[in-house]
PDB file of N, CA and C in Angstrom:
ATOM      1  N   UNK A   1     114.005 103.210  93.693  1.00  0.00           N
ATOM      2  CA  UNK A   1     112.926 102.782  94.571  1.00  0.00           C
ATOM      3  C   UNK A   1     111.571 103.015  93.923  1.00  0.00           C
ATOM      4  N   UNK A   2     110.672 101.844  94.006  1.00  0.00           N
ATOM      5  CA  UNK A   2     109.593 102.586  93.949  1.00  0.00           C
ATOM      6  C   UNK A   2     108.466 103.186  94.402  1.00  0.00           C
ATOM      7  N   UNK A   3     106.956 103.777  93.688  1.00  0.00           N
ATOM      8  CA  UNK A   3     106.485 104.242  94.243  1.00  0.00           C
ATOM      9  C   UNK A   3     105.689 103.764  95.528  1.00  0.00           C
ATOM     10  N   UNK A   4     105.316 104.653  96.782  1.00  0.00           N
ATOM     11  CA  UNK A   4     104.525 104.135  97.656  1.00  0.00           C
ATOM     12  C   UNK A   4     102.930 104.887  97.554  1.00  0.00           C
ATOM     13  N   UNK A   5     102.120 103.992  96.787  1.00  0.00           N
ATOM     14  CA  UNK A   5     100.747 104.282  96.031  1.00  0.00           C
ATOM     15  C   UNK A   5     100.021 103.044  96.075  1.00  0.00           C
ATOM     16  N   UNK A   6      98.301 103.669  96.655  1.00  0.00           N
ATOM     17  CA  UNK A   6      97.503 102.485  97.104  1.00  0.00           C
ATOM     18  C   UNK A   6      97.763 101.033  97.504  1.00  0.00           C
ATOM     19  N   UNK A   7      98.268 101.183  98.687  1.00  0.00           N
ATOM     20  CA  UNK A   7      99.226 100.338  99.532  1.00  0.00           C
ATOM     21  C   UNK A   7      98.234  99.522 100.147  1.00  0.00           C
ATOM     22  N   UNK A   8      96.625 100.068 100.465  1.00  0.00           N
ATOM     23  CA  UNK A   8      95.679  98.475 100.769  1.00  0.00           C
ATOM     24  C   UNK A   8      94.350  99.552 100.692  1.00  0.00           C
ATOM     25  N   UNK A   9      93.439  98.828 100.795  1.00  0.00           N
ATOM     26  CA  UNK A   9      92.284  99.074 100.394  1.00  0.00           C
ATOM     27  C   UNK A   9      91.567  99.638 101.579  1.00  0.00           C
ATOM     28  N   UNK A  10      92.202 100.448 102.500  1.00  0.00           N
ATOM     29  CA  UNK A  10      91.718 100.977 103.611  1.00  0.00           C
ATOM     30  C   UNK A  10      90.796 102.110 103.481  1.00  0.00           C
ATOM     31  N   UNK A  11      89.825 102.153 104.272  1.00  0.00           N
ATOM     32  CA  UNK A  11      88.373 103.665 103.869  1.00  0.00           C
ATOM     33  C   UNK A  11      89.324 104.716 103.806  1.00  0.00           C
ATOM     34  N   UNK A  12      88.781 105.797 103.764  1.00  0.00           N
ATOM     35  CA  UNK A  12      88.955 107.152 104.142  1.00  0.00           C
ATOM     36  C   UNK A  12      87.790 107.290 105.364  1.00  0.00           C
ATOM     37  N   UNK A  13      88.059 107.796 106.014  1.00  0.00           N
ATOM     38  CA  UNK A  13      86.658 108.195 107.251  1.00  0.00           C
ATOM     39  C   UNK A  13      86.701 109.581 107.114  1.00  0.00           C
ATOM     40  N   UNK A  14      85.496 110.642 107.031  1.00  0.00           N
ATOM     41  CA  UNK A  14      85.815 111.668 106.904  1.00  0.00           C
ATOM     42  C   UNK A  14      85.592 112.401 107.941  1.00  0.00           C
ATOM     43  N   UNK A  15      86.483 113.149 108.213  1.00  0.00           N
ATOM     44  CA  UNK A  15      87.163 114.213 109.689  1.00  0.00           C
ATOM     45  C   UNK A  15      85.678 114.792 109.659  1.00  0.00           C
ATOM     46  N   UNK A  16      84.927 115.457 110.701  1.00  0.00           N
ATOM     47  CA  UNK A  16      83.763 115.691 111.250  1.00  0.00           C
ATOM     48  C   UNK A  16      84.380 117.002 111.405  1.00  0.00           C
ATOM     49  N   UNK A  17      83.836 118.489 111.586  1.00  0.00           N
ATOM     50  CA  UNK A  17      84.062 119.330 112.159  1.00  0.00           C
ATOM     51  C   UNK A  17      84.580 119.273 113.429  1.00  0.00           C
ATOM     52  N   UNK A  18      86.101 120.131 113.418  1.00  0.00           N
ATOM     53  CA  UNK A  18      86.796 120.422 114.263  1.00  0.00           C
ATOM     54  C   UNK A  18      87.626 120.711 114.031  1.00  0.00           C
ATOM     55  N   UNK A  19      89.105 120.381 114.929  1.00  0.00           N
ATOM     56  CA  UNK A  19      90.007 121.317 114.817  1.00  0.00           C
ATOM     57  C   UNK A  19      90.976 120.724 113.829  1.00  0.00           C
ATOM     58  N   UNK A  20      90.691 118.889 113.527  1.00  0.00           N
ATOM     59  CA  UNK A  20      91.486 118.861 112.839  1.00  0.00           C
ATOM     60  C   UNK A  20      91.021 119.136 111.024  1.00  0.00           C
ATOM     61  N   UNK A  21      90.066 118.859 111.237  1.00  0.00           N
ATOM     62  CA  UNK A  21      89.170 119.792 109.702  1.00  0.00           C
ATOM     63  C   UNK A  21      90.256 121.237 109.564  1.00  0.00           C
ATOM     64  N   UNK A  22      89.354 122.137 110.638  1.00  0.00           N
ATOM     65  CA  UNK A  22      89.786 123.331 110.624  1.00  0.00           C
ATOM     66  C   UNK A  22      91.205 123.124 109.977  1.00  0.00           C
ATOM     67  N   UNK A  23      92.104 122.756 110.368  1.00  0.00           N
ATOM     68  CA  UNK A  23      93.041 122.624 110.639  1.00  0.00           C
ATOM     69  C   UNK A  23      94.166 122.331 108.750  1.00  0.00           C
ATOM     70  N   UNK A  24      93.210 120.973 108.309  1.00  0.00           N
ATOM     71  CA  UNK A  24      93.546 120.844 106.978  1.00  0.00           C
ATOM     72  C   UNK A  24      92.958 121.767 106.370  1.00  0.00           C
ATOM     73  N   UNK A  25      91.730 122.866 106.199  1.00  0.00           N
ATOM     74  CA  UNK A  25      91.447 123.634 105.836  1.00  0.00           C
ATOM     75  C   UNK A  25      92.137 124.766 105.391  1.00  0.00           C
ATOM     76  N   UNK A  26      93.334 124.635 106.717  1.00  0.00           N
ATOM     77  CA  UNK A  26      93.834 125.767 106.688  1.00  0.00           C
ATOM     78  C   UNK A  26      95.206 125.403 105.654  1.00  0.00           C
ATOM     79  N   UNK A  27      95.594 124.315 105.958  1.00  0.00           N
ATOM     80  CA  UNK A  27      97.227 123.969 105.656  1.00  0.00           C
ATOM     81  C   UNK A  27      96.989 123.200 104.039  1.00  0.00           C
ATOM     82  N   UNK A  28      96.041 122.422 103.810  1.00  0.00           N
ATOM     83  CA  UNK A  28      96.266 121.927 102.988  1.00  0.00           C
ATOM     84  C   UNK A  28      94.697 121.746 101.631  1.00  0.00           C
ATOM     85  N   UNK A  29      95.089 123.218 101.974  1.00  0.00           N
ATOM     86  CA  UNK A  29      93.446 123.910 100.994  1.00  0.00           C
ATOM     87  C   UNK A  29      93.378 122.619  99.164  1.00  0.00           C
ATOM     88  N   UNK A  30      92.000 122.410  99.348  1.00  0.00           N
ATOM     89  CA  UNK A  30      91.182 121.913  98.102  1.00  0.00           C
ATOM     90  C   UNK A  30      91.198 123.177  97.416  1.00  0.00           C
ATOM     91  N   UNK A  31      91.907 123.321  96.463  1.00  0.00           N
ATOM     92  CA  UNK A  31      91.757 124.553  95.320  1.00  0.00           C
ATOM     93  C   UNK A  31      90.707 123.530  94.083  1.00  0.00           C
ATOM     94  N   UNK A  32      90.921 123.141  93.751  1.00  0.00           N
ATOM     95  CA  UNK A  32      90.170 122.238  92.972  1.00  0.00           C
ATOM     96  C   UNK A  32      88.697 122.447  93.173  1.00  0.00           C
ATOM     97  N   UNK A  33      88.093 122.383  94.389  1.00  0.00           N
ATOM     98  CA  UNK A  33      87.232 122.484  94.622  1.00  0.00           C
ATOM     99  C   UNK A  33      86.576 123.532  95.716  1.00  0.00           C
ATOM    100  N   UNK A  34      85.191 123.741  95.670  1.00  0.00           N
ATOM    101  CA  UNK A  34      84.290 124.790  96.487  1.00  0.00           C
ATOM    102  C   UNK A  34      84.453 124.718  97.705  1.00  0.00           C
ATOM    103  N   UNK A  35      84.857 125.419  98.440  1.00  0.00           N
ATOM    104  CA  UNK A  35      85.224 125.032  99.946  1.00  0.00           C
ATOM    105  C   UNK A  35      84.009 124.567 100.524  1.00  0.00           C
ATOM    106  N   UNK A  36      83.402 124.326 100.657  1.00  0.00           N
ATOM    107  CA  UNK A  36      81.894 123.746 101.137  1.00  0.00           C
ATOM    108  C   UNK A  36      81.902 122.440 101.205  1.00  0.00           C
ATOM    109  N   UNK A  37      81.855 122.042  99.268  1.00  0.00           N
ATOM    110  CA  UNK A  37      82.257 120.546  98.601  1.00  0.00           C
ATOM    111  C   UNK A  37      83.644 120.170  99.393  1.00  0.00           C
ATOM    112  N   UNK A  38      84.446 120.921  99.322  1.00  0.00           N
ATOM    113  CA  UNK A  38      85.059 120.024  99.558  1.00  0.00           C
ATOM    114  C   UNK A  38      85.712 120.060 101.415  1.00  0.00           C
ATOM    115  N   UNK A  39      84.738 120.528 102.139  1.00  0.00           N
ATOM    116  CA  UNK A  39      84.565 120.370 103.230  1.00  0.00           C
ATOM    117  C   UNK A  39      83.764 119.129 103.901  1.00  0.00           C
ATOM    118  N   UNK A  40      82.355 119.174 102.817  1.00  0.00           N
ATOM    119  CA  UNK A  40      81.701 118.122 103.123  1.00  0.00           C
ATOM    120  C   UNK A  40      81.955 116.719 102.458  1.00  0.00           C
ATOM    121  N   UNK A  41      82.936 116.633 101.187  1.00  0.00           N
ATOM    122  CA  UNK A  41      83.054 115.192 100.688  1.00  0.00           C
ATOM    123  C   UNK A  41      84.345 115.100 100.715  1.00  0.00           C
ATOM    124  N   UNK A  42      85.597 115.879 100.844  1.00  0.00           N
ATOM    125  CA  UNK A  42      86.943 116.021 101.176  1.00  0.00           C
ATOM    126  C   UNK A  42      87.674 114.979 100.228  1.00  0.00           C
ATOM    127  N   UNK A  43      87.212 115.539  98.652  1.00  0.00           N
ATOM    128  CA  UNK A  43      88.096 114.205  97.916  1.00  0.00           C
ATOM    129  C   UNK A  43      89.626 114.749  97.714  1.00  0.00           C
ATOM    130  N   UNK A  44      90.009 115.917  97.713  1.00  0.00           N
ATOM    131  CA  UNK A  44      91.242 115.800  97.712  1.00  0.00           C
ATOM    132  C   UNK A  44      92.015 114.920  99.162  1.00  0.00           C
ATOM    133  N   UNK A  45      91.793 115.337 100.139  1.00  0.00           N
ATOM    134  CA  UNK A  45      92.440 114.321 101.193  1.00  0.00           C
ATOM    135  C   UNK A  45      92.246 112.819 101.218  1.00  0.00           C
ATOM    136  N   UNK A  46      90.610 113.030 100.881  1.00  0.00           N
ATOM    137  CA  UNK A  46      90.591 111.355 100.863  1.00  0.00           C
ATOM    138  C   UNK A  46      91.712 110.876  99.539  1.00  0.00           C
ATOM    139  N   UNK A  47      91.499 110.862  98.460  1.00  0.00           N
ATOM    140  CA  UNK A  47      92.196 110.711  97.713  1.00  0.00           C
ATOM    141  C   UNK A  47      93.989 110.772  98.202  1.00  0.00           C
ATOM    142  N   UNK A  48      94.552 111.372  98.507  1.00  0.00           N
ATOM    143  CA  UNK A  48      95.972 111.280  99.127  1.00  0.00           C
ATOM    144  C   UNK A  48      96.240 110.539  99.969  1.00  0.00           C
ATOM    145  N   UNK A  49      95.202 110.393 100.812  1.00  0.00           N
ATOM    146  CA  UNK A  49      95.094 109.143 101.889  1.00  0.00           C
ATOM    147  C   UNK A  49      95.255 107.977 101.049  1.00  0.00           C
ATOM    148  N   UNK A  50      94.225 107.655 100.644  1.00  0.00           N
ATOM    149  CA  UNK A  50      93.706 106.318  99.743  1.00  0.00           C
ATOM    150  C   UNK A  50      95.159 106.241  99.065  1.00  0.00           C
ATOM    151  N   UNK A  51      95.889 106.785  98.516  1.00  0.00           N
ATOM    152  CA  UNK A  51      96.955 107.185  97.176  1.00  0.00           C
ATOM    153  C   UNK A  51      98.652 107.061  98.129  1.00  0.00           C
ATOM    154  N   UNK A  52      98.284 107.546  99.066  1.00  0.00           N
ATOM    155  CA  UNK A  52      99.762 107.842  99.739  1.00  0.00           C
ATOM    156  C   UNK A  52      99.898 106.910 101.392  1.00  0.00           C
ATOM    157  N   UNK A  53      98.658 107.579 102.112  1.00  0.00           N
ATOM    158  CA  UNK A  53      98.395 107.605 103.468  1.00  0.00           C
ATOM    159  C   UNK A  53      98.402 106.080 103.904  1.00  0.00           C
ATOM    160  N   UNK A  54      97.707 105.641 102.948  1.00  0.00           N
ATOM    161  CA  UNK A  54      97.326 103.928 103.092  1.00  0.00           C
ATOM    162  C   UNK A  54      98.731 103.224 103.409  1.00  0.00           C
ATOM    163  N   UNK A  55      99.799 103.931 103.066  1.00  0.00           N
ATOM    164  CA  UNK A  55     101.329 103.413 102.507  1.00  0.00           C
ATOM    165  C   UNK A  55     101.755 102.952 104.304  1.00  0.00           C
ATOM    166  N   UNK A  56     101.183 103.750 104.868  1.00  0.00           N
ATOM    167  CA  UNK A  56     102.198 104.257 106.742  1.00  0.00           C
ATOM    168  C   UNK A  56     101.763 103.135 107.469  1.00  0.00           C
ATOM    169  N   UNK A  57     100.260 102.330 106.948  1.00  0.00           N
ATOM    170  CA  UNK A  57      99.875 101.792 107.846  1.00  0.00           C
ATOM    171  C   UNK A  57     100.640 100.659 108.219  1.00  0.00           C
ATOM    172  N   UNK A  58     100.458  99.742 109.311  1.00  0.00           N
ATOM    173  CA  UNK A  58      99.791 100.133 110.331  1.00  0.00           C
ATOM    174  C   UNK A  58     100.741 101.202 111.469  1.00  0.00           C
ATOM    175  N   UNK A  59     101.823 101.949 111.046  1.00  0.00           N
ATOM    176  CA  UNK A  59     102.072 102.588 111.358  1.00  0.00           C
ATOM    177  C   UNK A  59     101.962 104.037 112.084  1.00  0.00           C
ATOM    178  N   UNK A  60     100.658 104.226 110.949  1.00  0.00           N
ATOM    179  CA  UNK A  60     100.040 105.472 111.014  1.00  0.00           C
ATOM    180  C   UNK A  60      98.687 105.803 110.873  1.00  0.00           C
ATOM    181  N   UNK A  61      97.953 105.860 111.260  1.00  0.00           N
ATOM    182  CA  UNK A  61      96.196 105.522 111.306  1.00  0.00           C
ATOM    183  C   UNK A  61      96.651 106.824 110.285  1.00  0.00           C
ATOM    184  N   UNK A  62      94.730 106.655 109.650  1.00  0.00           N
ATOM    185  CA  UNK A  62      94.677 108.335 109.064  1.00  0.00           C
ATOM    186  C   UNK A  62      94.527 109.805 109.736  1.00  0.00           C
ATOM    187  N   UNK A  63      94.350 109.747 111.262  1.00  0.00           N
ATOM    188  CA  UNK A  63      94.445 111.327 111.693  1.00  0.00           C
ATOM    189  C   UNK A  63      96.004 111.064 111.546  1.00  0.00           C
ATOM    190  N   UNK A  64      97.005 110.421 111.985  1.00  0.00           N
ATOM    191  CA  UNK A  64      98.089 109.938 112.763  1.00  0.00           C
ATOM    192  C   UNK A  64      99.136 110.978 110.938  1.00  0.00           C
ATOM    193  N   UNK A  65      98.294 110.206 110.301  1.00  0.00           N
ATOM    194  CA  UNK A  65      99.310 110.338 108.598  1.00  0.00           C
ATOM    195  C   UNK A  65      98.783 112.301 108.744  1.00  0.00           C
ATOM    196  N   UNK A  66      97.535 112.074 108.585  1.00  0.00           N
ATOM    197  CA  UNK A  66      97.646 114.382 108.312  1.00  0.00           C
ATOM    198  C   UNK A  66      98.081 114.679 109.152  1.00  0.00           C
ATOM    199  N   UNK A  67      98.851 114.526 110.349  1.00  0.00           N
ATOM    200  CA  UNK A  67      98.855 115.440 111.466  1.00  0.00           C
ATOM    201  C   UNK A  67     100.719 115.617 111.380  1.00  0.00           C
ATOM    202  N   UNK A  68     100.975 113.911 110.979  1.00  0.00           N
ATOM    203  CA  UNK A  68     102.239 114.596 110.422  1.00  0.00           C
ATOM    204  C   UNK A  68     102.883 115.186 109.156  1.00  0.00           C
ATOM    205  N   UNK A  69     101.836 114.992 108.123  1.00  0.00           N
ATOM    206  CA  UNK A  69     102.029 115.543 106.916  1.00  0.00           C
ATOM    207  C   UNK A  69     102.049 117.032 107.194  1.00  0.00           C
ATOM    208  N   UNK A  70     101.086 117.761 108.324  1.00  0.00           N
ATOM    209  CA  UNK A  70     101.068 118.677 108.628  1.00  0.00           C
ATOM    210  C   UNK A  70     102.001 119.359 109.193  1.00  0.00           C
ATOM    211  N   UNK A  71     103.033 118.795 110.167  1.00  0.00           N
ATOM    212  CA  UNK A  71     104.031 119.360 110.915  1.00  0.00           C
ATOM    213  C   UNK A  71     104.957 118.957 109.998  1.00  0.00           C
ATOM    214  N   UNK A  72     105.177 118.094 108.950  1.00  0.00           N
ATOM    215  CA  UNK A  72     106.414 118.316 108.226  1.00  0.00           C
ATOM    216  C   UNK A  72     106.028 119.271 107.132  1.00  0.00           C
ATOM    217  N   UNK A  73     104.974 119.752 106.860  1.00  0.00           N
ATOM    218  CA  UNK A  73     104.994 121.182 105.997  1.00  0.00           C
ATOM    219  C   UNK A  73     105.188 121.832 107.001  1.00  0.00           C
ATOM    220  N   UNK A  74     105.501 122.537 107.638  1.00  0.00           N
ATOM    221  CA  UNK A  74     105.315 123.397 109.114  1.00  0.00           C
ATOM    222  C   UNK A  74     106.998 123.420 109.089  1.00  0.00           C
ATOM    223  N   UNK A  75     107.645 122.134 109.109  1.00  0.00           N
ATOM    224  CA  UNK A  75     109.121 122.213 109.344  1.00  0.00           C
ATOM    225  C   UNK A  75     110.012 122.823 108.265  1.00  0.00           C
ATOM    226  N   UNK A  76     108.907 122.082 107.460  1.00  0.00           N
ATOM    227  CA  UNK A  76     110.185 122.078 105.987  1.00  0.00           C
ATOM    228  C   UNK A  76     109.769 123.485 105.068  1.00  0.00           C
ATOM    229  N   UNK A  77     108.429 124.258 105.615  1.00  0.00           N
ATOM    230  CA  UNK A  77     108.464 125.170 104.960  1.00  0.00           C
ATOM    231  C   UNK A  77     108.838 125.693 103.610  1.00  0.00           C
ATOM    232  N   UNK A  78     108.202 124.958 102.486  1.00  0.00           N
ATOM    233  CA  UNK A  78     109.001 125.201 101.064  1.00  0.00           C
ATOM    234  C   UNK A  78     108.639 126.229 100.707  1.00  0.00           C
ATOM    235  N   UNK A  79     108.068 127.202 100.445  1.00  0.00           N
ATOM    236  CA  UNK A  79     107.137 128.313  99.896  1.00  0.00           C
ATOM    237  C   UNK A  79     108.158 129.412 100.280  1.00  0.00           C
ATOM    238  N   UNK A  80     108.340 129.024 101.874  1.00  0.00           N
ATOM    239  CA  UNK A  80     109.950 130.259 101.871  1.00  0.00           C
ATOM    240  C   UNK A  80     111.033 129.676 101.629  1.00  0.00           C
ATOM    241  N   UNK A  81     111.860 128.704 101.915  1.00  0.00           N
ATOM    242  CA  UNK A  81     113.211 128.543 100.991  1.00  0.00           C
ATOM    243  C   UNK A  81     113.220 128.287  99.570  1.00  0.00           C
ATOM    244  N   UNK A  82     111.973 128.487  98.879  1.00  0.00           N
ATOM    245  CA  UNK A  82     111.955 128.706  97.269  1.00  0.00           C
ATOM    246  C   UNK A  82     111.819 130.363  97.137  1.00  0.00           C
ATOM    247  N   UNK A  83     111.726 130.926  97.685  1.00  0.00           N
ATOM    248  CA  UNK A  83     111.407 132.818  98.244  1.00  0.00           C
ATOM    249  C   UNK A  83     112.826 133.318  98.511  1.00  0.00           C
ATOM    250  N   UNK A  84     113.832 132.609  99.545  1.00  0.00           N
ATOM    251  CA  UNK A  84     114.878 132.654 100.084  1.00  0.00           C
ATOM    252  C   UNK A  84     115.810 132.599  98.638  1.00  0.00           C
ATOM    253  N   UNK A  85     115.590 131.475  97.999  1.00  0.00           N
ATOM    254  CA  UNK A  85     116.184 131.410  96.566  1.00  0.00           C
ATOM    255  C   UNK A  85     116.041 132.145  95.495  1.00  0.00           C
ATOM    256  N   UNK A  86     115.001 133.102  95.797  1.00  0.00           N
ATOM    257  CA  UNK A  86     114.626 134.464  94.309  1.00  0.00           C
ATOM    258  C   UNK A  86     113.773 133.231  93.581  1.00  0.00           C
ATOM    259  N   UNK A  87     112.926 132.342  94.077  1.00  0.00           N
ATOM    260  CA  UNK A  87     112.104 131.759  93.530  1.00  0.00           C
ATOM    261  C   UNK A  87     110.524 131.760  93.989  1.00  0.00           C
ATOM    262  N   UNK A  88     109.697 132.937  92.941  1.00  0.00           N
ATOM    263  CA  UNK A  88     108.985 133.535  92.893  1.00  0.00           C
ATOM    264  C   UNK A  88     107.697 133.396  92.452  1.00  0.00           C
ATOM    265  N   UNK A  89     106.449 133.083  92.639  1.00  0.00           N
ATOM    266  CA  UNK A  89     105.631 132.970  91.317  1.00  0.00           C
ATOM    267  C   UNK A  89     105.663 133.775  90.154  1.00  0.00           C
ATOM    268  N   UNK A  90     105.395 133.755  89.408  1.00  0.00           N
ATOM    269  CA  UNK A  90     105.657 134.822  87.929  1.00  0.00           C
ATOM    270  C   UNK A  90     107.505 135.122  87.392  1.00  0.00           C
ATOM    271  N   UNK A  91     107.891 134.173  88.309  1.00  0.00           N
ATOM    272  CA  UNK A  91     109.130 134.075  87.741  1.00  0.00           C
ATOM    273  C   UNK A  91     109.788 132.692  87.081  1.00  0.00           C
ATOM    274  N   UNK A  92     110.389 132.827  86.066  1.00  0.00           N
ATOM    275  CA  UNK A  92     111.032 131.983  85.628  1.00  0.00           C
ATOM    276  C   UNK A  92     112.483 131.224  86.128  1.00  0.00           C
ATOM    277  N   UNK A  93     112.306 129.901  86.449  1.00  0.00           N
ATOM    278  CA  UNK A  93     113.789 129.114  87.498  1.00  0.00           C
ATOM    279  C   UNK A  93     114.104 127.751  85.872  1.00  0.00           C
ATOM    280  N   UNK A  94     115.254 127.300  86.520  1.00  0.00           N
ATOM    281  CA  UNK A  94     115.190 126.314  86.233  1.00  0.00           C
ATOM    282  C   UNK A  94     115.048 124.925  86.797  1.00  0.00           C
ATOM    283  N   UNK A  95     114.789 123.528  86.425  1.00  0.00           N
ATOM    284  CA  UNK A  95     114.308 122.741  87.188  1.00  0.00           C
ATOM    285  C   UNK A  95     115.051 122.506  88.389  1.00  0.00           C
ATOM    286  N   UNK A  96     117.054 122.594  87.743  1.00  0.00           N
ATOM    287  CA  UNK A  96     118.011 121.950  89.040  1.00  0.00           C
ATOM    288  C   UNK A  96     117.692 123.257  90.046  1.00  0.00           C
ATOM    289  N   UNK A  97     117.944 124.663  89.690  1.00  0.00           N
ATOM    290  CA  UNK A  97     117.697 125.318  90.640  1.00  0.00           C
ATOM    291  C   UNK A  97     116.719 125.572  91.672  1.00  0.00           C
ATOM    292  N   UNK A  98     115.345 124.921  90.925  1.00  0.00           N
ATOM    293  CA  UNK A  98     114.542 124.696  92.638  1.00  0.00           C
ATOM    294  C   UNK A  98     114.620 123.060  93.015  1.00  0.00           C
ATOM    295  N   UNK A  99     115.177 122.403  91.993  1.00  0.00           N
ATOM    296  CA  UNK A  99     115.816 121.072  93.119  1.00  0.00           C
ATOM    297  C   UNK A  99     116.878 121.692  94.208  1.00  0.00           C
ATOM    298  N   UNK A 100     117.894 121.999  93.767  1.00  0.00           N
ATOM    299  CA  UNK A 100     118.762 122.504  94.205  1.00  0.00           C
ATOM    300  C   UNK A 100     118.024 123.464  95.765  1.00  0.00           C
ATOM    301  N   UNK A 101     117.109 124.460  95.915  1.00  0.00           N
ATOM    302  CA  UNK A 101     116.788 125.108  96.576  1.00  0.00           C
ATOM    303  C   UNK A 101     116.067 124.094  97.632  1.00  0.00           C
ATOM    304  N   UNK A 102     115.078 122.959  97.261  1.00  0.00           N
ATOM    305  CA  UNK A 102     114.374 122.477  98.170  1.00  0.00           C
ATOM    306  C   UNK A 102     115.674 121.276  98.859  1.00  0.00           C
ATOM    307  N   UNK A 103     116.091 120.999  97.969  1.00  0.00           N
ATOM    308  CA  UNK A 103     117.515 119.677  98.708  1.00  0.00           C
ATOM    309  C   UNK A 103     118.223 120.551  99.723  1.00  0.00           C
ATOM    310  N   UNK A 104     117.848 122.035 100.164  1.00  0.00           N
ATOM    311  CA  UNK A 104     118.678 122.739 101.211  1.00  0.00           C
ATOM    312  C   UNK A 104     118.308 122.302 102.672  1.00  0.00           C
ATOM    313  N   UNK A 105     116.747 122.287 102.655  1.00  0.00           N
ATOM    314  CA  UNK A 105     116.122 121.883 103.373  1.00  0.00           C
ATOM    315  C   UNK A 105     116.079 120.644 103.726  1.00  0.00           C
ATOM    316  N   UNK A 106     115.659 119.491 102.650  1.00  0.00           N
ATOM    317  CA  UNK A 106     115.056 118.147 102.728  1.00  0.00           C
ATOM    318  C   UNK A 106     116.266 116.953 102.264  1.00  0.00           C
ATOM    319  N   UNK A 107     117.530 117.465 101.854  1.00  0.00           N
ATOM    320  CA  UNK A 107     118.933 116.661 101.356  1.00  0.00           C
ATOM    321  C   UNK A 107     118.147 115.462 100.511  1.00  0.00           C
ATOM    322  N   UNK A 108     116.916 115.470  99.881  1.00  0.00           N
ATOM    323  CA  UNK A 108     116.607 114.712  98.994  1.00  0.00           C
ATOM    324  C   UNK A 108     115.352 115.849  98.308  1.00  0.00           C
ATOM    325  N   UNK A 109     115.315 115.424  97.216  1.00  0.00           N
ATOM    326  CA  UNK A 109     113.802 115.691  96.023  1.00  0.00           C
ATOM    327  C   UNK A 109     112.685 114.562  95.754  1.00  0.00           C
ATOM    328  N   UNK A 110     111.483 115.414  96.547  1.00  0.00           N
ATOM    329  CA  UNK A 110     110.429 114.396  95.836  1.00  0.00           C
ATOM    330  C   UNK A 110     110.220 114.783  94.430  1.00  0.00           C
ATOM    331  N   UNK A 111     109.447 113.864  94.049  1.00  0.00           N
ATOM    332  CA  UNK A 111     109.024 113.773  92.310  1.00  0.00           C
ATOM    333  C   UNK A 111     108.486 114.811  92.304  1.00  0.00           C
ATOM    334  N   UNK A 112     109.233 115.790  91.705  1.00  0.00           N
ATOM    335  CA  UNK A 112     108.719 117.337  91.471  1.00  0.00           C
ATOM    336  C   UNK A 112     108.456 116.771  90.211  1.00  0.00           C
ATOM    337  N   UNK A 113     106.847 117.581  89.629  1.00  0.00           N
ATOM    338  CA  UNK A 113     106.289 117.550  88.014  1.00  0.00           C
ATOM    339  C   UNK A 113     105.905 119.188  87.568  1.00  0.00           C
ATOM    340  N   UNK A 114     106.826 119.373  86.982  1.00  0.00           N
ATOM    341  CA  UNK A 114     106.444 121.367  86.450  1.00  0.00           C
ATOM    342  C   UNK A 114     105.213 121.394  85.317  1.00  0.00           C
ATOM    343  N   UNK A 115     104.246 122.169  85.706  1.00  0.00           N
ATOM    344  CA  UNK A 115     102.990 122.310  84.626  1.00  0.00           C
ATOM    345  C   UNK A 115     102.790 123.187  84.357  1.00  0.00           C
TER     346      UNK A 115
END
């Protein structure tokens, strides 16, 4: 199959203070950038939107796409069934074994890229 990437030329609108700001703030932190910057110009989300989000429509407006991107990190929780697996930061895995660990959860693998 292939990829689902910049699927139409739809804006980004950017979330205004509130809860759903707050909210990606919390779940799906800009490390890349100054929390400020990237409070006030939000290119990592916009960018995923534009890149991924655009893909749902008209399925999924853009609050509609973070809100469930949000509750399926919430469900699928990877950070602990890679923890659950003795898969650690500062530790060394191999690739099948955290495929292997996240397919416990999700019975498929997204395009994991190790850096």
């Amino acid at each position: 199959p292939g990829h689902l990437q910049f699927c139409t030329s739809e804006k980004y609108e950017i979330f205004e203070p509130g809860s759903v700001l707050d909210a990606l703030d919390q779940h799906w932190i800009q490390l890349k950038f100054e929390r400020e910057t990237g409070l006030r110009n939000q290119p990592l989300w916009r960018d995923q939107y534009k890149k991924h989000g655009t893909c749902c429509l008209p399925r999924y407006n853009q609050l509609q796409y973070f809100l469930l991107a949000m509750r399926l990190k919430e469900k699928f929780d990877l950070l602990t069934t890679l923890r659950t697996h003795g898969i650690t930061p500062g530790t060394k895995h191999t690739y099948k074994k955290i495929q292997d660990a996240i397919k416990t959860v999700t019975q498929e693998v997204p395009d994991l890229k190790c850096i």
